[in-house]
C-alpha atoms as a PDB file:
ATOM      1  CA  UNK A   1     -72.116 122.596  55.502  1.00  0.00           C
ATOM      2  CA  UNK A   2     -72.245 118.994  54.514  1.00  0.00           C
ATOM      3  CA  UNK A   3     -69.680 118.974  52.468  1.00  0.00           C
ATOM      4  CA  UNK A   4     -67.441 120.507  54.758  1.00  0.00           C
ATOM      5  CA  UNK A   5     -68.428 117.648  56.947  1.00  0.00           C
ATOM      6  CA  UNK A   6     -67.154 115.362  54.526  1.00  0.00           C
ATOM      7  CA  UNK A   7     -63.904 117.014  53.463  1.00  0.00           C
ATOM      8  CA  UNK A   8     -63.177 117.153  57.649  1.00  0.00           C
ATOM      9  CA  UNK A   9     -64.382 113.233  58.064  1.00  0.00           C
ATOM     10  CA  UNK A  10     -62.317 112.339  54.846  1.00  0.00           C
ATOM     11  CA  UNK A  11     -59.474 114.205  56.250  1.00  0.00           C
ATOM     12  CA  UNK A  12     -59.557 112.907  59.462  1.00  0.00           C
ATOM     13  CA  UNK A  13     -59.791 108.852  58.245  1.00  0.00           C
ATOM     14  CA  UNK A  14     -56.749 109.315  55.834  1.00  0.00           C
ATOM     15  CA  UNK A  15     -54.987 110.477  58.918  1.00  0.00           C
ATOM     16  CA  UNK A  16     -55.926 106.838  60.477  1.00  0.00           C
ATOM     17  CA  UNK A  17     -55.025 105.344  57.631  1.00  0.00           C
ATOM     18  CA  UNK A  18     -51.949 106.613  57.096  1.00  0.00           C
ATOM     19  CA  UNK A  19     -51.797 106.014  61.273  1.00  0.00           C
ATOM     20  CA  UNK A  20     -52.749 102.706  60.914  1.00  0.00           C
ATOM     21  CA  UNK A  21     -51.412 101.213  57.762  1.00  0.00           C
ATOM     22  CA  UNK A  22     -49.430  99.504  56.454  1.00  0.00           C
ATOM     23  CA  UNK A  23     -50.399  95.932  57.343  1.00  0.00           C
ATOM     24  CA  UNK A  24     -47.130  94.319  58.023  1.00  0.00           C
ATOM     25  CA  UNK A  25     -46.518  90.584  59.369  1.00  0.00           C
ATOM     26  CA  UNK A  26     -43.113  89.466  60.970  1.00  0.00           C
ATOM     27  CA  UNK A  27     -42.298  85.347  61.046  1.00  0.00           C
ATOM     28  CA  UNK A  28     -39.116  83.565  61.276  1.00  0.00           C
ATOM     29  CA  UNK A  29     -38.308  81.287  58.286  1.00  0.00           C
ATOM     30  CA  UNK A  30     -35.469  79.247  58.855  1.00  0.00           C
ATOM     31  CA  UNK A  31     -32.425  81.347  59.157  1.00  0.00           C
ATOM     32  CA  UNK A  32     -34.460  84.495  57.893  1.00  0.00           C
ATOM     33  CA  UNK A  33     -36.625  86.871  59.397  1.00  0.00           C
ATOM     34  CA  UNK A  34     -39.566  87.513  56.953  1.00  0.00           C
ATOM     35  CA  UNK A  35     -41.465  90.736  56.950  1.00  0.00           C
ATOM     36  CA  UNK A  36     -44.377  91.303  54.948  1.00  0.00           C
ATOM     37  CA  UNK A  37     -45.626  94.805  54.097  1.00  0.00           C
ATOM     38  CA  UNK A  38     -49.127  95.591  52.434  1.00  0.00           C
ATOM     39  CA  UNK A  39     -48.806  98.489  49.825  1.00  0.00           C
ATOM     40  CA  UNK A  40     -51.154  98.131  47.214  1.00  0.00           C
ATOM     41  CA  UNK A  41     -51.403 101.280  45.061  1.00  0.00           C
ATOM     42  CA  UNK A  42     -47.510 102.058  45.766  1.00  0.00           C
ATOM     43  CA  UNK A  43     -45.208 102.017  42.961  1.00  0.00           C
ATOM     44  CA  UNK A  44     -42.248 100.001  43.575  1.00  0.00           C
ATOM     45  CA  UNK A  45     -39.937 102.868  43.075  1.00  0.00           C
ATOM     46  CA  UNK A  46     -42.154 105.014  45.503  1.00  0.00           C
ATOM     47  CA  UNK A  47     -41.644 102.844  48.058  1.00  0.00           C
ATOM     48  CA  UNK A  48     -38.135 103.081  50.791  1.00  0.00           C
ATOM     49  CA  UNK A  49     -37.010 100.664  52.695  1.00  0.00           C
ATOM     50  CA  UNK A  50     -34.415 101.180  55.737  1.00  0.00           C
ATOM     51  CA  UNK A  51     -33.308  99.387  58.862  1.00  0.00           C
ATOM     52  CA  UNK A  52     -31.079 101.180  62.089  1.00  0.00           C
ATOM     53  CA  UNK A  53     -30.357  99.102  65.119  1.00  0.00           C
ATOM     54  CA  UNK A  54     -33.948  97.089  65.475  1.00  0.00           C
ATOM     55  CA  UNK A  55     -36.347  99.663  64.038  1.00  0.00           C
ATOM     56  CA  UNK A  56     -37.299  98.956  60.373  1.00  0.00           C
ATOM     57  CA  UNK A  57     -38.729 102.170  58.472  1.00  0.00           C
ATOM     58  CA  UNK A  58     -41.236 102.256  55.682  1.00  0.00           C
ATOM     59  CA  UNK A  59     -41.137 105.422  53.693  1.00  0.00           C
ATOM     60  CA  UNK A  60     -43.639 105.573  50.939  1.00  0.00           C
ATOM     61  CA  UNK A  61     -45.803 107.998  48.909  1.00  0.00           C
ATOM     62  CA  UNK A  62     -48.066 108.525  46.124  1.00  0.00           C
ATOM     63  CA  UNK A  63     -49.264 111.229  43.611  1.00  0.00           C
ATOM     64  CA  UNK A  64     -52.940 111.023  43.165  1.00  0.00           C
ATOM     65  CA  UNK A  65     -54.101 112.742  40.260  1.00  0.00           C
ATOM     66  CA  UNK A  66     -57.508 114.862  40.576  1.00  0.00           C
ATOM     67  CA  UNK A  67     -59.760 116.140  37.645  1.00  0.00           C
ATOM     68  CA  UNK A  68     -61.014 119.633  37.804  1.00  0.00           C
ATOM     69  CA  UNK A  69     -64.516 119.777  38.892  1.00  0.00           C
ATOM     70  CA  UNK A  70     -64.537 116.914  40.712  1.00  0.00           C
ATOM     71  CA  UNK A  71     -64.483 116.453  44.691  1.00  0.00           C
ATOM     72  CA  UNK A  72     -62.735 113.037  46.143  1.00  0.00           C
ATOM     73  CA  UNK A  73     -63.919 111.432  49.046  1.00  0.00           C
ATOM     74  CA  UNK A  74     -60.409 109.299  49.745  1.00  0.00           C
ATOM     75  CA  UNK A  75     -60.085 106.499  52.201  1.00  0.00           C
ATOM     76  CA  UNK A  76     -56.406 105.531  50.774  1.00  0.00           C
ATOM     77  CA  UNK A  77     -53.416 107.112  52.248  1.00  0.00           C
ATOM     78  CA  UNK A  78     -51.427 108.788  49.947  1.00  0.00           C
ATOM     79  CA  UNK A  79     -48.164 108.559  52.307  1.00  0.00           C
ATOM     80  CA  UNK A  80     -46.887 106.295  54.537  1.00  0.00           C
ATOM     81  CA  UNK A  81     -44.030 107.297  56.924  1.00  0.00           C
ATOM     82  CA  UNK A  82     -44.326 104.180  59.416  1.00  0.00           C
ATOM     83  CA  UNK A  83     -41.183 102.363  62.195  1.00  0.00           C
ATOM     84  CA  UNK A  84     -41.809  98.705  63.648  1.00  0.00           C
ATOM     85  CA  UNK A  85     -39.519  97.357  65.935  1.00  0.00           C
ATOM     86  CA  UNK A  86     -38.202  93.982  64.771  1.00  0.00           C
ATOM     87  CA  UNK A  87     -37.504  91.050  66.809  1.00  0.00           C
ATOM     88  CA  UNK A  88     -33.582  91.265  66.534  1.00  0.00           C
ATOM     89  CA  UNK A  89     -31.190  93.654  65.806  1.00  0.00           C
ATOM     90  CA  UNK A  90     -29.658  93.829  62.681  1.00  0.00           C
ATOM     91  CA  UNK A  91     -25.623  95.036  62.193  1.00  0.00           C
ATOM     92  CA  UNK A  92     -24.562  97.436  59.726  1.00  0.00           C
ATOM     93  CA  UNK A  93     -22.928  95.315  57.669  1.00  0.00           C
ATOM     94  CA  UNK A  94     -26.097  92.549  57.385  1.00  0.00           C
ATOM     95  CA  UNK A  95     -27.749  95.087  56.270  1.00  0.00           C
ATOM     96  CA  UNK A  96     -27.005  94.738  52.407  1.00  0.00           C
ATOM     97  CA  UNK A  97     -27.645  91.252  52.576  1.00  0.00           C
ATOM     98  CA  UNK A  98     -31.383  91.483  52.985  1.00  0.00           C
ATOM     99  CA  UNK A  99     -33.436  91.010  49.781  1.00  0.00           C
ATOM    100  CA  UNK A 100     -36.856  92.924  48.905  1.00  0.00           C
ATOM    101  CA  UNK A 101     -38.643  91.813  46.535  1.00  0.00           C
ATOM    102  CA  UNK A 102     -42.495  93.595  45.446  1.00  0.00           C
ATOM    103  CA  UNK A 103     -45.325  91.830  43.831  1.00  0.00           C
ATOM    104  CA  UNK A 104     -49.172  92.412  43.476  1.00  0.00           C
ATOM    105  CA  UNK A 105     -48.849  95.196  45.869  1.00  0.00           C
ATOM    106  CA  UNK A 106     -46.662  93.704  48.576  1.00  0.00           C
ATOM    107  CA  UNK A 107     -43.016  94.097  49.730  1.00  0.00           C
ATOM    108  CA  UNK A 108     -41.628  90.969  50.645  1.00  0.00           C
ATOM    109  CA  UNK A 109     -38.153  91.515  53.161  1.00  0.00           C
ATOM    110  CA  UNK A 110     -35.814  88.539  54.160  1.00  0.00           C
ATOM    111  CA  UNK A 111     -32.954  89.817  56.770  1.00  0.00           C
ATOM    112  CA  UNK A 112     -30.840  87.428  57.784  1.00  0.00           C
ATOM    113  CA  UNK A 113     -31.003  86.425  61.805  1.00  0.00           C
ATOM    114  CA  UNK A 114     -28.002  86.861  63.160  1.00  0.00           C
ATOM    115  CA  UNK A 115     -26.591  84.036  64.619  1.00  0.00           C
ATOM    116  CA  UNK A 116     -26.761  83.518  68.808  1.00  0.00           C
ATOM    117  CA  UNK A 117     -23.638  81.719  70.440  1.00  0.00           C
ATOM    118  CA  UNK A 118     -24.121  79.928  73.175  1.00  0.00           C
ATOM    119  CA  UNK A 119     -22.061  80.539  76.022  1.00  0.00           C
ATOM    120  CA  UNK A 120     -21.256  77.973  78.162  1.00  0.00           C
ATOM    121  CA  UNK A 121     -21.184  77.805  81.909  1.00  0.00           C
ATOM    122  CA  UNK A 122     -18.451  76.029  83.817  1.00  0.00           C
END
């Protein structure tokens, strides 16, 4: 019964996690809108990036090997399958000029603000 318990509560909290995660912060740098995304445990090539409109979409999963014999207790999503709304919207062309780059566990996006013309009033 108590490990039944477990396997249900373990079950349950990888849901939030996966709910919940990744960590992700948004600032403007200069002309660039910088989003950083929290992946440790990710393989870079596991890992999909992809913007429509405003909504940025983080695709990522992992294979987690088990041993025979043994019973895991996992806090750590395996998947994440996340959308953020960004502060501006991003054109299909601009698209291919934003740069990722993935270090120590993090994904690191630039995209390019678009630029806002003033419009005068007479």
């Amino acid at each position: 019964m108590a490990r039944e318990l477990a396997r249900e509560l373990d079950s349950k909290s990888r849901e939030f996690y996966e709910f919940v995660m990744p960590a992700i912060d948004i600032a403007e740098e200069g002309s660039d809108l910088v989003v950083t995304i929290d992946l440790p445990g990710f393989a870079k090539e596991d890992i999909n990036l992809r913007i429509t409109g405003n909504v940025l979409s983080i695709n990522a999963k992992r294979e987690q090997a088990e041993a025979l014999g043994t019973v895991y207790y996992r806090h750590r999503p395996a998947k994440i399958d996340k959308r953020i709304i960004l502060p501006i919207s991003v054109k299909e062309e601009e698209k291919v000029v934003g740069k990722a780059t993935y270090e120590n566990g993090v994904v690191t996006l630039r995209i390019p603000i678009p630029q806002v013309t003033n419009i005068p009033i007479t």
